[in-house]
Protein backbone atom coordinates (compact mmCIF):
# COMPACT_ATOMS: atom_id res chain seq x y z
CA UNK A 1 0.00 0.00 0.00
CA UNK A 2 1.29 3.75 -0.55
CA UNK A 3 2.32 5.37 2.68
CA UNK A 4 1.77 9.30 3.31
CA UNK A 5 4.48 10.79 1.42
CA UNK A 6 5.43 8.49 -1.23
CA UNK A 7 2.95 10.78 -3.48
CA UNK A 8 3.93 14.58 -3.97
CA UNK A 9 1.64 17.02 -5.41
CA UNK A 10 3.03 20.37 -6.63
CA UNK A 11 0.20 23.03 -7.81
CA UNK A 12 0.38 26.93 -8.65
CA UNK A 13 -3.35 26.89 -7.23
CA UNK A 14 -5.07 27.16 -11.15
CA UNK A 15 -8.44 25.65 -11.70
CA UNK A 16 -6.70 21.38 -12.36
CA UNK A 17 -5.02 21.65 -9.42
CA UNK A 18 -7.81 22.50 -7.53
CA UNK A 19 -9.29 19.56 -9.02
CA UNK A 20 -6.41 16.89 -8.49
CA UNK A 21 -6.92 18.16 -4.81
CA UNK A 22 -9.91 17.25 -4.79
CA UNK A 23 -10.08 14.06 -6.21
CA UNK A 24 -6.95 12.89 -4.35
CA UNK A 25 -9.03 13.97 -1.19
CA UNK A 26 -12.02 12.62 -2.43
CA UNK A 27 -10.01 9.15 -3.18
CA UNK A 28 -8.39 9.10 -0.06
CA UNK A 29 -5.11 8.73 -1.43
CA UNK A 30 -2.23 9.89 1.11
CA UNK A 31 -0.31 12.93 -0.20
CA UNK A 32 1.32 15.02 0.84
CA UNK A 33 1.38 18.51 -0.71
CA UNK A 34 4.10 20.09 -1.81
CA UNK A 35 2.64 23.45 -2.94
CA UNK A 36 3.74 25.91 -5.40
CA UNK A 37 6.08 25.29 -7.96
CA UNK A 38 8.54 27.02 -10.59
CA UNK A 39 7.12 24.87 -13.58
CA UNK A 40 4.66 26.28 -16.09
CA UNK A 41 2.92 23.54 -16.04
CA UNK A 42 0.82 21.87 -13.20
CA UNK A 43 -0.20 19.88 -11.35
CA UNK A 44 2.30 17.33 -10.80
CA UNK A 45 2.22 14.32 -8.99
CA UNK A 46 5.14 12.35 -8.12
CA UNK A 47 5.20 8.66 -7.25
CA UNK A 48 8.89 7.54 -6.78
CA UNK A 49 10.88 7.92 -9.67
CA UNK A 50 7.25 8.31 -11.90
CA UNK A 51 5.95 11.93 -12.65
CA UNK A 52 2.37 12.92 -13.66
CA UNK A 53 1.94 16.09 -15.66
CA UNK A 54 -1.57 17.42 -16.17
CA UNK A 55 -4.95 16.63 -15.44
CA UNK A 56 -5.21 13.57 -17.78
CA UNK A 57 -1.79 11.91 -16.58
CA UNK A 58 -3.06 12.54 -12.73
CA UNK A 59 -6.88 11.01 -13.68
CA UNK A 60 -4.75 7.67 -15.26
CA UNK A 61 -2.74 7.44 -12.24
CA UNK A 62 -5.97 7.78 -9.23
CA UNK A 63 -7.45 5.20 -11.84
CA UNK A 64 -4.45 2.67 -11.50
CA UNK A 65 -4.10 3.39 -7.86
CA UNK A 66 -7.71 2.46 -7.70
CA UNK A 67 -7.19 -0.47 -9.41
CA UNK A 68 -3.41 -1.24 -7.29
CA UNK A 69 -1.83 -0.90 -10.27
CA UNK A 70 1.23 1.64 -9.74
CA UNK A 71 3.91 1.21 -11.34
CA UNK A 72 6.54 -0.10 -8.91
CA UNK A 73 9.06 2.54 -6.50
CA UNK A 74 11.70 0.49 -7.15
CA UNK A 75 13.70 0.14 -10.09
């Protein structure tokens, strides 16, 4: 199972990030968030050594972690 922490959210607060927050919430998948960041775009969730860019990435990912389907941490 994914412990608090092993998922890192980084948002500039714009309209998808909003929505990632919610969903993760919503999911109850542990996060923790990391806040702003210097990259144009966001969200982005990290998972280990995987990144998720953008609303679409971060819907496939809740869906796999749904399903326990994450890729694996280590490589």
């Amino acid at each position: 199972m994914v412990k608090k922490g092993e998922i890192r959210l980084f948002s500039n607060g714009g309209e998808e990030d909003k929505e990632v927050f919610s969903l993760l919430v919503k999911e109850k998948i542990p996060f923790i968030n990391y806040g702003p960041t210097s990259e144009e775009q966001t969200p982005i969730l990290e998972y280990g050594y995987w990144k998720f860019i953008g609303i679409k990435q971060i819907k496939k990912f809740i869906s796999d972690w749904k399903a326990n389907n994450l890729p694996p941490l280590d490589l």
